[in-house]
N, C-alpha and C. Protein backbone atom coordinates (compact mmCIF):
# COMPACT_ATOMS: atom_id res chain seq x y z
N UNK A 1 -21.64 -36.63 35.52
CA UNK A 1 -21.30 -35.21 35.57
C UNK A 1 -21.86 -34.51 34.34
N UNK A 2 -22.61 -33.67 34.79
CA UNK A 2 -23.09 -32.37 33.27
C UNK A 2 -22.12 -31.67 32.61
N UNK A 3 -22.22 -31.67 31.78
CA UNK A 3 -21.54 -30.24 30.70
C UNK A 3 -22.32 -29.08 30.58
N UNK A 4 -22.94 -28.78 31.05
CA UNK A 4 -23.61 -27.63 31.25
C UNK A 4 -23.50 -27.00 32.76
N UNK A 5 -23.60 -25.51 32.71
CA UNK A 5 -23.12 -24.60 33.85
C UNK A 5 -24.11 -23.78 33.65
N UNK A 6 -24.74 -23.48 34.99
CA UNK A 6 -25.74 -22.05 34.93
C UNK A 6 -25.24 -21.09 35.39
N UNK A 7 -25.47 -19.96 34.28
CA UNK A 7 -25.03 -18.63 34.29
C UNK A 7 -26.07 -18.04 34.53
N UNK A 8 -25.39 -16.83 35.30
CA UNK A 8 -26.25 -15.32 35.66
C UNK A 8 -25.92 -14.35 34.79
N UNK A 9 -26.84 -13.32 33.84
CA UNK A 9 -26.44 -12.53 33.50
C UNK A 9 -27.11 -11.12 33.46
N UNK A 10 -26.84 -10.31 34.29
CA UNK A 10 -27.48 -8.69 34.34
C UNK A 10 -27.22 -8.48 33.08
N UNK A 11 -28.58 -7.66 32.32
CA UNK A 11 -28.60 -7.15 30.89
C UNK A 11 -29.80 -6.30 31.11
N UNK A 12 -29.84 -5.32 30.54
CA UNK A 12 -30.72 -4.16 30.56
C UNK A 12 -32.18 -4.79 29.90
N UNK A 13 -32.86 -4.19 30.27
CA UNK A 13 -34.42 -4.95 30.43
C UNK A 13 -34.55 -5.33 28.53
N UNK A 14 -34.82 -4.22 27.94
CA UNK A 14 -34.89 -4.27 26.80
C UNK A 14 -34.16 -5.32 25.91
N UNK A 15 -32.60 -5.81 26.17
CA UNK A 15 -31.90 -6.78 25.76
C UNK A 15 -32.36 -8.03 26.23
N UNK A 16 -32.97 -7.79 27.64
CA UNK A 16 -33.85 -9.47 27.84
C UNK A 16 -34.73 -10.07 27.34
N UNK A 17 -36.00 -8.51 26.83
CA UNK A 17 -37.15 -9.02 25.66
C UNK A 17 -36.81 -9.26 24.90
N UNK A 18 -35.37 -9.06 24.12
CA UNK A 18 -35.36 -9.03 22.75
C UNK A 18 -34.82 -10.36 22.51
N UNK A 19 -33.93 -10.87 23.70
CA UNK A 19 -33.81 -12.60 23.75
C UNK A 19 -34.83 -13.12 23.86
N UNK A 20 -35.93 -12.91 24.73
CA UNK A 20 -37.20 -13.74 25.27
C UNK A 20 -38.05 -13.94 23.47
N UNK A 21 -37.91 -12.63 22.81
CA UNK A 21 -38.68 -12.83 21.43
C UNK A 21 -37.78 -13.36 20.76
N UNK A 22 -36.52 -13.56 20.42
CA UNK A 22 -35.83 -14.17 19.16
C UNK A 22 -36.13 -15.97 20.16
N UNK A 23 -35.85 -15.76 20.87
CA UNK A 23 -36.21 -17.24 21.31
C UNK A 23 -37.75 -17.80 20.80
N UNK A 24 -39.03 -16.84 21.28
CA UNK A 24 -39.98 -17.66 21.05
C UNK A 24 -40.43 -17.50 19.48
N UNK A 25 -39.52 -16.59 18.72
CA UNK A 25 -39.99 -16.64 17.52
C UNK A 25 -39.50 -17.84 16.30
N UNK A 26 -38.18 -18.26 17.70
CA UNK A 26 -37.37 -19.50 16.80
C UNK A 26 -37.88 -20.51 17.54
N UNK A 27 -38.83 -20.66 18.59
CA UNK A 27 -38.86 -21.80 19.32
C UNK A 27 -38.00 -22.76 20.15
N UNK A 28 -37.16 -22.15 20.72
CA UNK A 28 -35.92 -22.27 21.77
C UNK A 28 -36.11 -21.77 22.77
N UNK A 29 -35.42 -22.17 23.19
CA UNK A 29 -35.34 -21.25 25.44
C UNK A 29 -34.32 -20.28 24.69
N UNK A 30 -34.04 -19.34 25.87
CA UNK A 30 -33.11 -18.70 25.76
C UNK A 30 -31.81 -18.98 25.87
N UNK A 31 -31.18 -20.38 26.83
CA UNK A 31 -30.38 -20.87 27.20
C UNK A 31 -29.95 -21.61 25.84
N UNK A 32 -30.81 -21.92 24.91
CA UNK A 32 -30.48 -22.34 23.50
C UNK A 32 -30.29 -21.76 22.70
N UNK A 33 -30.78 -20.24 22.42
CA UNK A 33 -30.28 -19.71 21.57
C UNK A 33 -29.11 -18.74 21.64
N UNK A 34 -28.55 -18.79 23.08
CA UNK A 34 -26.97 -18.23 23.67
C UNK A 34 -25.99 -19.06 22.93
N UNK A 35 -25.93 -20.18 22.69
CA UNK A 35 -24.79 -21.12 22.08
C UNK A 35 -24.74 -20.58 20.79
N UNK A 36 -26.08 -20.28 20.17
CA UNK A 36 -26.21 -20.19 18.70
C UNK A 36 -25.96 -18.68 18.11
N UNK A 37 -25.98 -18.18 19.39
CA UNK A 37 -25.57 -16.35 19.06
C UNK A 37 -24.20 -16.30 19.59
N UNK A 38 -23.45 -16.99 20.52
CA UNK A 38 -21.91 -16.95 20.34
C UNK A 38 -21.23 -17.61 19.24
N UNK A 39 -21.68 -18.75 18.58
CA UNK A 39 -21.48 -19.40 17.37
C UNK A 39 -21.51 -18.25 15.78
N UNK A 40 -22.86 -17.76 16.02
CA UNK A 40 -22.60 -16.38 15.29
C UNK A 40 -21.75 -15.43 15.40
N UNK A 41 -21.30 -15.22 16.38
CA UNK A 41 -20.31 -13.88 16.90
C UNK A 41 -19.13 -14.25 16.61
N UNK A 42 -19.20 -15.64 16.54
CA UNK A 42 -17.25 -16.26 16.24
C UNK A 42 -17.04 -16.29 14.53
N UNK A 43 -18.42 -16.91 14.34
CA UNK A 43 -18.25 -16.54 12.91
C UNK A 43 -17.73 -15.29 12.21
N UNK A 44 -18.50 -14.64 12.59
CA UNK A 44 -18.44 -12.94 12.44
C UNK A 44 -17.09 -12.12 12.52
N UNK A 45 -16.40 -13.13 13.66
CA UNK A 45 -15.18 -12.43 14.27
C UNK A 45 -13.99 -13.36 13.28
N UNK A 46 -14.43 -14.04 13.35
CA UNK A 46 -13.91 -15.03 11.80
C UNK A 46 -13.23 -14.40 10.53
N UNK A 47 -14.90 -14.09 10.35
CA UNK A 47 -14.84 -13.40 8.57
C UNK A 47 -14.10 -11.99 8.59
N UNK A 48 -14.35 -10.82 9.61
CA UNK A 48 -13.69 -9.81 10.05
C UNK A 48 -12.15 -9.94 10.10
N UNK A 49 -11.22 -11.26 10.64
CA UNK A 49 -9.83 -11.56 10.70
C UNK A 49 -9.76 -11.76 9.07
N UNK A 50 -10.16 -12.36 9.13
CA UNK A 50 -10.02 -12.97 7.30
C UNK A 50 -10.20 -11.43 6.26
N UNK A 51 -10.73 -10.94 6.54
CA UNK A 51 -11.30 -9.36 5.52
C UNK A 51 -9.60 -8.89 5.54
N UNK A 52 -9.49 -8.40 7.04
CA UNK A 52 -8.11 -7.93 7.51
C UNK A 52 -7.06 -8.59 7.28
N UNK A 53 -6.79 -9.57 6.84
CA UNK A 53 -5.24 -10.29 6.19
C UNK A 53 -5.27 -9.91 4.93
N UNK A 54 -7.16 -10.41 4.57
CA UNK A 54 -7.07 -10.30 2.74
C UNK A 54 -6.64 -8.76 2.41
N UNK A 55 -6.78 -7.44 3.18
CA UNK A 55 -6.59 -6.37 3.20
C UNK A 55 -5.03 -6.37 3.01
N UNK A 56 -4.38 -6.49 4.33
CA UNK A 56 -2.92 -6.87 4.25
C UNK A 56 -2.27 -7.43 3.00
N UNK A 57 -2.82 -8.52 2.64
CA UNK A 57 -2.12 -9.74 1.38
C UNK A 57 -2.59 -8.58 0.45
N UNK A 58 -3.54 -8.18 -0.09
CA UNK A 58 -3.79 -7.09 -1.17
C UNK A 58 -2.45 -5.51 -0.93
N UNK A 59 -2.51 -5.29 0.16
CA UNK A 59 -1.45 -4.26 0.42
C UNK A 59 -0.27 -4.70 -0.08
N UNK A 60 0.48 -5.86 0.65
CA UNK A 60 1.48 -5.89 0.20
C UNK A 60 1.79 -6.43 -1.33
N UNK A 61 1.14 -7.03 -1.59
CA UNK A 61 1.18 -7.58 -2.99
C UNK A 61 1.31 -6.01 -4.24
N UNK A 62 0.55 -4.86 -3.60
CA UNK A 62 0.59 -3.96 -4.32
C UNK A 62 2.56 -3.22 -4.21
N UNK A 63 2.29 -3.20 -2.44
CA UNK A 63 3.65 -2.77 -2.30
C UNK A 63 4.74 -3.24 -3.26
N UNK A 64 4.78 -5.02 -3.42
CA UNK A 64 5.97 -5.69 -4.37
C UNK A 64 5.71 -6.28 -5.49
N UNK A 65 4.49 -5.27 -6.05
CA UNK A 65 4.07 -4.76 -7.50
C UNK A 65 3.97 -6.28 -8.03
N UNK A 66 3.01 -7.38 -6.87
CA UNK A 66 2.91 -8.33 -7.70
C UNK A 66 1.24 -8.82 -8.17
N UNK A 67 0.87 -8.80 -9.23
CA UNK A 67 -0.47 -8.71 -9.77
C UNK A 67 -1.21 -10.29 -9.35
N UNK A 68 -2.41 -10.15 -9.76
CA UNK A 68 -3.28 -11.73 -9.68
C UNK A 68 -2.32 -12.78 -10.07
N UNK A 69 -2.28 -12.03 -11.56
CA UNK A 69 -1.54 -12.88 -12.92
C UNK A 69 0.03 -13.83 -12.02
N UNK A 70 0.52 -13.26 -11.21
CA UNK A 70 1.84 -13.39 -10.73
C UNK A 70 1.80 -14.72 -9.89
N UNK A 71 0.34 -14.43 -9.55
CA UNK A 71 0.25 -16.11 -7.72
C UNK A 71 0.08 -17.09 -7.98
N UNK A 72 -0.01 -17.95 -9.23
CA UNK A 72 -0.13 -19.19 -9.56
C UNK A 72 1.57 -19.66 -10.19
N UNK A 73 2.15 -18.61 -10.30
CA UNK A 73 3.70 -18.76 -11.13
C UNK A 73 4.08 -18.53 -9.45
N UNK A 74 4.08 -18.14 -8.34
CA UNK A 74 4.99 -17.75 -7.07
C UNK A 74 4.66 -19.02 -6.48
N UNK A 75 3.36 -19.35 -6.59
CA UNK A 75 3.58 -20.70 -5.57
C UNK A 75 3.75 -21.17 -6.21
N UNK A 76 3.88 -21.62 -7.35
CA UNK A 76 4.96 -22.89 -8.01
C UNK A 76 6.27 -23.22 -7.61
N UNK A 77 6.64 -21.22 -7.72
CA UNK A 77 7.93 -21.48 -7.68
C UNK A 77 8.37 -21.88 -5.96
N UNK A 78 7.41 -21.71 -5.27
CA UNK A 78 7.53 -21.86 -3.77
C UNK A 78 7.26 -22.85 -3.43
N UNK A 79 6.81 -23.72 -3.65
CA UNK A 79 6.66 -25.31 -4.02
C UNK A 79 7.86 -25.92 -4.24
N UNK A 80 8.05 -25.59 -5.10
CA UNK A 80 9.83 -26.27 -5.92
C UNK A 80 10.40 -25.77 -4.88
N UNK A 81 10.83 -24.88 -5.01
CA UNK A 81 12.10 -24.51 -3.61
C UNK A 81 11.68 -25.17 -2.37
N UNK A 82 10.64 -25.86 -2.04
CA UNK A 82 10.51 -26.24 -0.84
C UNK A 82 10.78 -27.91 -1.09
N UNK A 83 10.49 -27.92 -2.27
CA UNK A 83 10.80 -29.97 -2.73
C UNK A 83 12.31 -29.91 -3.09
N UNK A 84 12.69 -28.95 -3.22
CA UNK A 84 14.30 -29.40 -3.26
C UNK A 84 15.15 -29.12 -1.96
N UNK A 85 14.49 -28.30 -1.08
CA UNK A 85 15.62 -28.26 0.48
C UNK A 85 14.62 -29.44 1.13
N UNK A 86 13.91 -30.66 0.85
CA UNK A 86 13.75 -31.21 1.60
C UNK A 86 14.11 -32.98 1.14
């Protein structure tokens, strides 16, 4: 049995050359460089989640006025409290 599935995909003419050239300029089919451009896109969608927490963690940290200087003394102390309720 294969692990591979053939897909159909309608895409406007211009988006097909522009696969047909990133393919022959990397030397791949097109069917090879689809894995490697959703692999990119997850990445992407990755680093974008990650921007947006670090955004959040910077917000609130401002909200409860706690500085850089403060996060190496909080997880200590969050450490300990977690080795003594266990």
């Amino acid at each position: 049995m294969s692990d591979e599935k053939t897909l159909t995909l309608t895409v406007p003419a211009v988006v097909a050359e522009e696969f047909d050239r990133i393919a022959l300029e990397e030397g791949v089919s097109v069917g090879e460089l689809l894995p490697e451009m959703l692999k990119a896109y997850r990445v992407k969608v990755a680093q974008q989640r990650l921007r947006r927490l670090q955004q959040y963690g910077a917000r609130r940290a401002r909200e409860l006025g706690i500085t850089e200087e403060d996060v190496p003394r909080l997880i200590e102390e969050y450490r300990r409290e977690q080795r003594e309720q266990a």
